[in-house]
PDB file of N, CA and C in Angstrom:
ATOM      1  N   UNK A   1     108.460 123.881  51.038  1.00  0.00           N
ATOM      2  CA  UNK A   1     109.469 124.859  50.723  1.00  0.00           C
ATOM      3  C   UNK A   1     109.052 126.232  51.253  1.00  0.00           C
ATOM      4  N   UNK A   2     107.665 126.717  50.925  1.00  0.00           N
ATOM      5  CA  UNK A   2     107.511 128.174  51.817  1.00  0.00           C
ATOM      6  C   UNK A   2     107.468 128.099  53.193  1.00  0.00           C
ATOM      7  N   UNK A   3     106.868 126.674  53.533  1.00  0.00           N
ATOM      8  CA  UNK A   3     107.188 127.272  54.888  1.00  0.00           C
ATOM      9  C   UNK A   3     108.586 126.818  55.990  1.00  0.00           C
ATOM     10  N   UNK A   4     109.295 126.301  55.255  1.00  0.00           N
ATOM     11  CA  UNK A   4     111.017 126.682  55.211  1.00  0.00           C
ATOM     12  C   UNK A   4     110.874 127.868  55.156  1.00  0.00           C
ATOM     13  N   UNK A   5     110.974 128.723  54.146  1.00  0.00           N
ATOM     14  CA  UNK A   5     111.160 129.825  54.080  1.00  0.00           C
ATOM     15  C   UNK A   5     110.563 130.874  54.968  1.00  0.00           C
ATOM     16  N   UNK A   6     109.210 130.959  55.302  1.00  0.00           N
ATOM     17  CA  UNK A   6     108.892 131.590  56.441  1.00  0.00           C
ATOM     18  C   UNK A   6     109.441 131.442  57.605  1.00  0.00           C
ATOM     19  N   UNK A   7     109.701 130.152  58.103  1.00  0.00           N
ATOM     20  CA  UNK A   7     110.592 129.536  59.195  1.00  0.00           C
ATOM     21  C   UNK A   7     111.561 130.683  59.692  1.00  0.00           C
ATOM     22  N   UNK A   8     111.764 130.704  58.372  1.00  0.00           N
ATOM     23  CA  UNK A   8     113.729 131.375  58.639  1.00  0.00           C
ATOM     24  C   UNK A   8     113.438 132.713  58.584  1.00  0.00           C
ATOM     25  N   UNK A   9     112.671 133.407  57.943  1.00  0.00           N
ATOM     26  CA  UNK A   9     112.919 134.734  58.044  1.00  0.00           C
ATOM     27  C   UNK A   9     112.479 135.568  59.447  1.00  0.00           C
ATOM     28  N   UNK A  10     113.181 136.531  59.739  1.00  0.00           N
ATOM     29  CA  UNK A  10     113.470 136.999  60.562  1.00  0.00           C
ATOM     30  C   UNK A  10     112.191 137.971  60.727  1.00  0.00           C
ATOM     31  N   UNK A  11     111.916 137.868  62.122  1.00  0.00           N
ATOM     32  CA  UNK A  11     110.888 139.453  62.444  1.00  0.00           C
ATOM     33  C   UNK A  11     109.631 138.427  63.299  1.00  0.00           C
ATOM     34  N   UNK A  12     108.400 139.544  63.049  1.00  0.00           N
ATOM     35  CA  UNK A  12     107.082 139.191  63.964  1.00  0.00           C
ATOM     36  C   UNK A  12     106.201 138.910  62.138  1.00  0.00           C
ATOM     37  N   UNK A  13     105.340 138.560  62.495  1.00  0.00           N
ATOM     38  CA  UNK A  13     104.583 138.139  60.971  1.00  0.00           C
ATOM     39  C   UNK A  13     104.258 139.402  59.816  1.00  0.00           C
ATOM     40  N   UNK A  14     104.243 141.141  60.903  1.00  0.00           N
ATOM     41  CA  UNK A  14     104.214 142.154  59.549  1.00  0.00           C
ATOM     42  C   UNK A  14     105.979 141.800  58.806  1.00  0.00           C
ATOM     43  N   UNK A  15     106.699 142.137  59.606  1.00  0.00           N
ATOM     44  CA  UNK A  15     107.566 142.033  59.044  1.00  0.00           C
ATOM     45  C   UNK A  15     108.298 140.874  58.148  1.00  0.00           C
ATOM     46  N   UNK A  16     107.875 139.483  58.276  1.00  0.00           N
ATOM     47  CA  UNK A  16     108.034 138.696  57.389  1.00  0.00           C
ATOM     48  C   UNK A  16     107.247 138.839  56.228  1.00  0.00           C
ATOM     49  N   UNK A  17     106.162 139.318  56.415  1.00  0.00           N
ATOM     50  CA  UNK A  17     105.610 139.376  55.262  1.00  0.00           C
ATOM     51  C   UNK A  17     105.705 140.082  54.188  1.00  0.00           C
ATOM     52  N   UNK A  18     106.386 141.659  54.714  1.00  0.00           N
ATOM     53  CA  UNK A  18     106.719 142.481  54.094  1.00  0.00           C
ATOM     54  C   UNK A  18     107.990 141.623  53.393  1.00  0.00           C
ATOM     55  N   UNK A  19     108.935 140.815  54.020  1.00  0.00           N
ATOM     56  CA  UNK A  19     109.846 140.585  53.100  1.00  0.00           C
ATOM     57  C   UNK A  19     110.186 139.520  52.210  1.00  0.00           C
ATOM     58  N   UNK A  20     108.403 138.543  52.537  1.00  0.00           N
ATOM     59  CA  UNK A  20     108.460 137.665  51.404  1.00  0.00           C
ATOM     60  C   UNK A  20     107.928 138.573  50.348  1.00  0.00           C
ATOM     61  N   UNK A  21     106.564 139.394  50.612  1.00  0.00           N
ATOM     62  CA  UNK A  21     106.323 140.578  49.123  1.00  0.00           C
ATOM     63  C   UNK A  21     107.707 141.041  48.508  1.00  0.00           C
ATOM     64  N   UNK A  22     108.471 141.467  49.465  1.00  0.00           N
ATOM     65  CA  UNK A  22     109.712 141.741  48.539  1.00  0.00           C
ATOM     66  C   UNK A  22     110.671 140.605  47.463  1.00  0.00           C
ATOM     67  N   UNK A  23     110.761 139.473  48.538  1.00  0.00           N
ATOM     68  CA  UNK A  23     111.359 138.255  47.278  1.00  0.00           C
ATOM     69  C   UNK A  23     110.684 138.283  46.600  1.00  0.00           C
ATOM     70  N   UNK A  24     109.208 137.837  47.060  1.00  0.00           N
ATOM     71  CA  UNK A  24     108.650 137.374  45.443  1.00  0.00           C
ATOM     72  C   UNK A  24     108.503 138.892  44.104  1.00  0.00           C
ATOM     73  N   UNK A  25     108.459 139.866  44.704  1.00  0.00           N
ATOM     74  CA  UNK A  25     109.014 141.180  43.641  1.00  0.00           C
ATOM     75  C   UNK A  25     110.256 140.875  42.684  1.00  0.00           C
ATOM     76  N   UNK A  26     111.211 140.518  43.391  1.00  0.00           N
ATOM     77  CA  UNK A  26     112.239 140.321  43.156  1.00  0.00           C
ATOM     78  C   UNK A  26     112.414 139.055  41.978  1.00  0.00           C
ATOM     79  N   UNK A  27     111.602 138.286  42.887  1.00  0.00           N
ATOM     80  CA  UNK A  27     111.421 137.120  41.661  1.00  0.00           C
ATOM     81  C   UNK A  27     111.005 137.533  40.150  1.00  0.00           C
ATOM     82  N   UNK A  28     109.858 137.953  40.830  1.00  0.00           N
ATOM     83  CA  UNK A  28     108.865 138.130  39.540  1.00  0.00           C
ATOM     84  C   UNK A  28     110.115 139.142  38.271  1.00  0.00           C
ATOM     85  N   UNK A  29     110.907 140.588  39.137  1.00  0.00           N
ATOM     86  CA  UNK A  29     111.460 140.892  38.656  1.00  0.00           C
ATOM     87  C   UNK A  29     112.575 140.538  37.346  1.00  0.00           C
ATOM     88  N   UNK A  30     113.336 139.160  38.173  1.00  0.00           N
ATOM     89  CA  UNK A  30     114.004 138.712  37.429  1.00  0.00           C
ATOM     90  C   UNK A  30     113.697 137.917  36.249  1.00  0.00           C
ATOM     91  N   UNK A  31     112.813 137.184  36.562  1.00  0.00           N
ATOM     92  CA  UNK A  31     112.059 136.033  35.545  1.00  0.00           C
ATOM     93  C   UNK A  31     111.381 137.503  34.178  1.00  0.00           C
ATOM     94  N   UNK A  32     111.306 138.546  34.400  1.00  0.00           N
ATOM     95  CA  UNK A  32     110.823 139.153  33.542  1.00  0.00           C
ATOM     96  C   UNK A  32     111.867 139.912  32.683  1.00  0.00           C
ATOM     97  N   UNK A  33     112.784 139.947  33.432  1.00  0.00           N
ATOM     98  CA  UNK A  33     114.294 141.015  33.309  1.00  0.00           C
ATOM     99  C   UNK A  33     114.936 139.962  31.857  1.00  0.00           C
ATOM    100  N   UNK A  34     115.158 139.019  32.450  1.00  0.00           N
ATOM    101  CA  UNK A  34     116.445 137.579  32.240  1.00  0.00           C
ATOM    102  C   UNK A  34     115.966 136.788  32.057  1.00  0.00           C
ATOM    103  N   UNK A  35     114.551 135.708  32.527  1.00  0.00           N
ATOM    104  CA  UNK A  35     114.432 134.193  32.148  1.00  0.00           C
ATOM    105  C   UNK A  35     113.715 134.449  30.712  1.00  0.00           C
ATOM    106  N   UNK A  36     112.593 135.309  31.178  1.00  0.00           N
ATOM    107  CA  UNK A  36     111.655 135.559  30.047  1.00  0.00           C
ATOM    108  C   UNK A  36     112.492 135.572  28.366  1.00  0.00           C
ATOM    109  N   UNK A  37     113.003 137.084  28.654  1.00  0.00           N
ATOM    110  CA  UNK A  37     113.597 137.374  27.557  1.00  0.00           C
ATOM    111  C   UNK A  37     114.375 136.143  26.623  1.00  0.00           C
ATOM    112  N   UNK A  38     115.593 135.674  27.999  1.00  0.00           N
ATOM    113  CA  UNK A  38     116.158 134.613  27.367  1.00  0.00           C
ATOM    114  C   UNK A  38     115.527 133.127  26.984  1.00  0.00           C
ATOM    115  N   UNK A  39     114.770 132.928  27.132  1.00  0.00           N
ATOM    116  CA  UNK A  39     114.001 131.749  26.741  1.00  0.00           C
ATOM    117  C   UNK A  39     112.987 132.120  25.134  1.00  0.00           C
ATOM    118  N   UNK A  40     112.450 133.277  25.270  1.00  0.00           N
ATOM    119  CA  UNK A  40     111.326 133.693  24.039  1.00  0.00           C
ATOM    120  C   UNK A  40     111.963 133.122  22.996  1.00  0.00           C
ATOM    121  N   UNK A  41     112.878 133.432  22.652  1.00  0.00           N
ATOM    122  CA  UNK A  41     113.828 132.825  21.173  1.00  0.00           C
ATOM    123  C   UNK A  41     113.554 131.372  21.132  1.00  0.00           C
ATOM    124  N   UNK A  42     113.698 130.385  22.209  1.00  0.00           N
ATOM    125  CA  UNK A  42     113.475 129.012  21.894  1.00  0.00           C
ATOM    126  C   UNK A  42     111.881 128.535  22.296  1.00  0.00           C
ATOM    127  N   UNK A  43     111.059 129.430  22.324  1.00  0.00           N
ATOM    128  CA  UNK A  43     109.139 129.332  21.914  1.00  0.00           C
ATOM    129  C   UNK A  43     108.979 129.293  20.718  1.00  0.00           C
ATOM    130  N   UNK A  44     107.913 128.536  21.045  1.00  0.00           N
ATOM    131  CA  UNK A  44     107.469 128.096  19.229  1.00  0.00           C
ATOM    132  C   UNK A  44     106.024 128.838  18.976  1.00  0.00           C
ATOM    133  N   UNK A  45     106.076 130.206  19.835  1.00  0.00           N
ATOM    134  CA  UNK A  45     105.072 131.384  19.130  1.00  0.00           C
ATOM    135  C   UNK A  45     104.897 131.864  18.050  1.00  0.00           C
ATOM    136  N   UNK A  46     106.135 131.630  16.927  1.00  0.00           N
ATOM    137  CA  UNK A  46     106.061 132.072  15.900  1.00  0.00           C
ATOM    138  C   UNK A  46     105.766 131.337  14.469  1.00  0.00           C
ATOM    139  N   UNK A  47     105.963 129.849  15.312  1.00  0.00           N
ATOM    140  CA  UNK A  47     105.872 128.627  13.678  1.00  0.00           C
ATOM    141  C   UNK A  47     104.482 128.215  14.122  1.00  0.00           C
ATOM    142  N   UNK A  48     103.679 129.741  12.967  1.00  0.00           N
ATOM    143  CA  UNK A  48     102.584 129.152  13.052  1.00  0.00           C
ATOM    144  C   UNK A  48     101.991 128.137  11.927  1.00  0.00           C
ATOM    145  N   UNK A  49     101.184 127.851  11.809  1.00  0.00           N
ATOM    146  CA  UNK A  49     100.932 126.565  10.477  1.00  0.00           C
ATOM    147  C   UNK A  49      99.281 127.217  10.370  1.00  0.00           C
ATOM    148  N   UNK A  50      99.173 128.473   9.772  1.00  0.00           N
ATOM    149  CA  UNK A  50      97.870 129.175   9.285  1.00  0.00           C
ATOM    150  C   UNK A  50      98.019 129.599   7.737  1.00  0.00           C
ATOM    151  N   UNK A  51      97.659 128.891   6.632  1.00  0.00           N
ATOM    152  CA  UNK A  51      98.436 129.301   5.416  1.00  0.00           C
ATOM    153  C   UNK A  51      97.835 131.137   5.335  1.00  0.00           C
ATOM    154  N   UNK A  52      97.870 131.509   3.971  1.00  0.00           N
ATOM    155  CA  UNK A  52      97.850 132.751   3.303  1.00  0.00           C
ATOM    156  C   UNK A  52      96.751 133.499   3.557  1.00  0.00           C
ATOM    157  N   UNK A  53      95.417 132.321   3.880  1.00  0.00           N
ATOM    158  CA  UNK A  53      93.955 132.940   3.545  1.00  0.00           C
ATOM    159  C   UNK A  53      93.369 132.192   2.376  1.00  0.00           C
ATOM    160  N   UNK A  54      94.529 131.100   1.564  1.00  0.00           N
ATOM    161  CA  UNK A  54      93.844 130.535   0.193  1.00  0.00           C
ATOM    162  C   UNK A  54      92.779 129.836   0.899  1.00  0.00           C
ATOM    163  N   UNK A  55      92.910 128.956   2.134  1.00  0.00           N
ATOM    164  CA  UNK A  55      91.789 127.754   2.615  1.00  0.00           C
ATOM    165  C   UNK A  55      92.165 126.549   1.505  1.00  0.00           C
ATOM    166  N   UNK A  56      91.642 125.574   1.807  1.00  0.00           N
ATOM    167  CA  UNK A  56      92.182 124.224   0.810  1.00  0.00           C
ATOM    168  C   UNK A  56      91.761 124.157  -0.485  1.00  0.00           C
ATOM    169  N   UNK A  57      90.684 125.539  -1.075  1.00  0.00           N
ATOM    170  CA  UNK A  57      90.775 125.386  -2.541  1.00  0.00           C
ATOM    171  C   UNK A  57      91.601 125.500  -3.129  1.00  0.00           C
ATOM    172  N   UNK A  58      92.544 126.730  -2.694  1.00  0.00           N
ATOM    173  CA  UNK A  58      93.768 127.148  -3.636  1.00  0.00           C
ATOM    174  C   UNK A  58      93.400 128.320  -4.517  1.00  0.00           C
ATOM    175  N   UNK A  59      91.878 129.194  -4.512  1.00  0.00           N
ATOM    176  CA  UNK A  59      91.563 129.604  -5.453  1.00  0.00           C
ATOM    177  C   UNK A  59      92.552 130.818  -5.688  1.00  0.00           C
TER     178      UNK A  59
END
């Protein structure tokens, strides 16, 4: 798949490169903007199973 993608993009190798740094910016951008956010709600970061501090005496 990347190197499809290098394939195709246009230029001499500075200039492709400069504009895969830019997709993958872009990527990174979005996945942080939109996937991230929208996914956190269905992580199970929060059901933790650490009781109070009693430990199994109960004291």
């Amino acid at each position: 798949m990347y190197g499809w993608i290098w394939r195709n993009l246009p230029g001499n190798t500075l200039v492709r490169s400069l504009i895969a740094l830019v997709l993958a910016l872009v990527v990174i951008y979005l996945l942080f903007s939109y996937v991230f956010p929208w996914a956190e709600p269905m992580m199970p970061f929060n059901d933790v199973t650490v009781d109070d501090g009693q430990g199994a005496t109960g004291r």
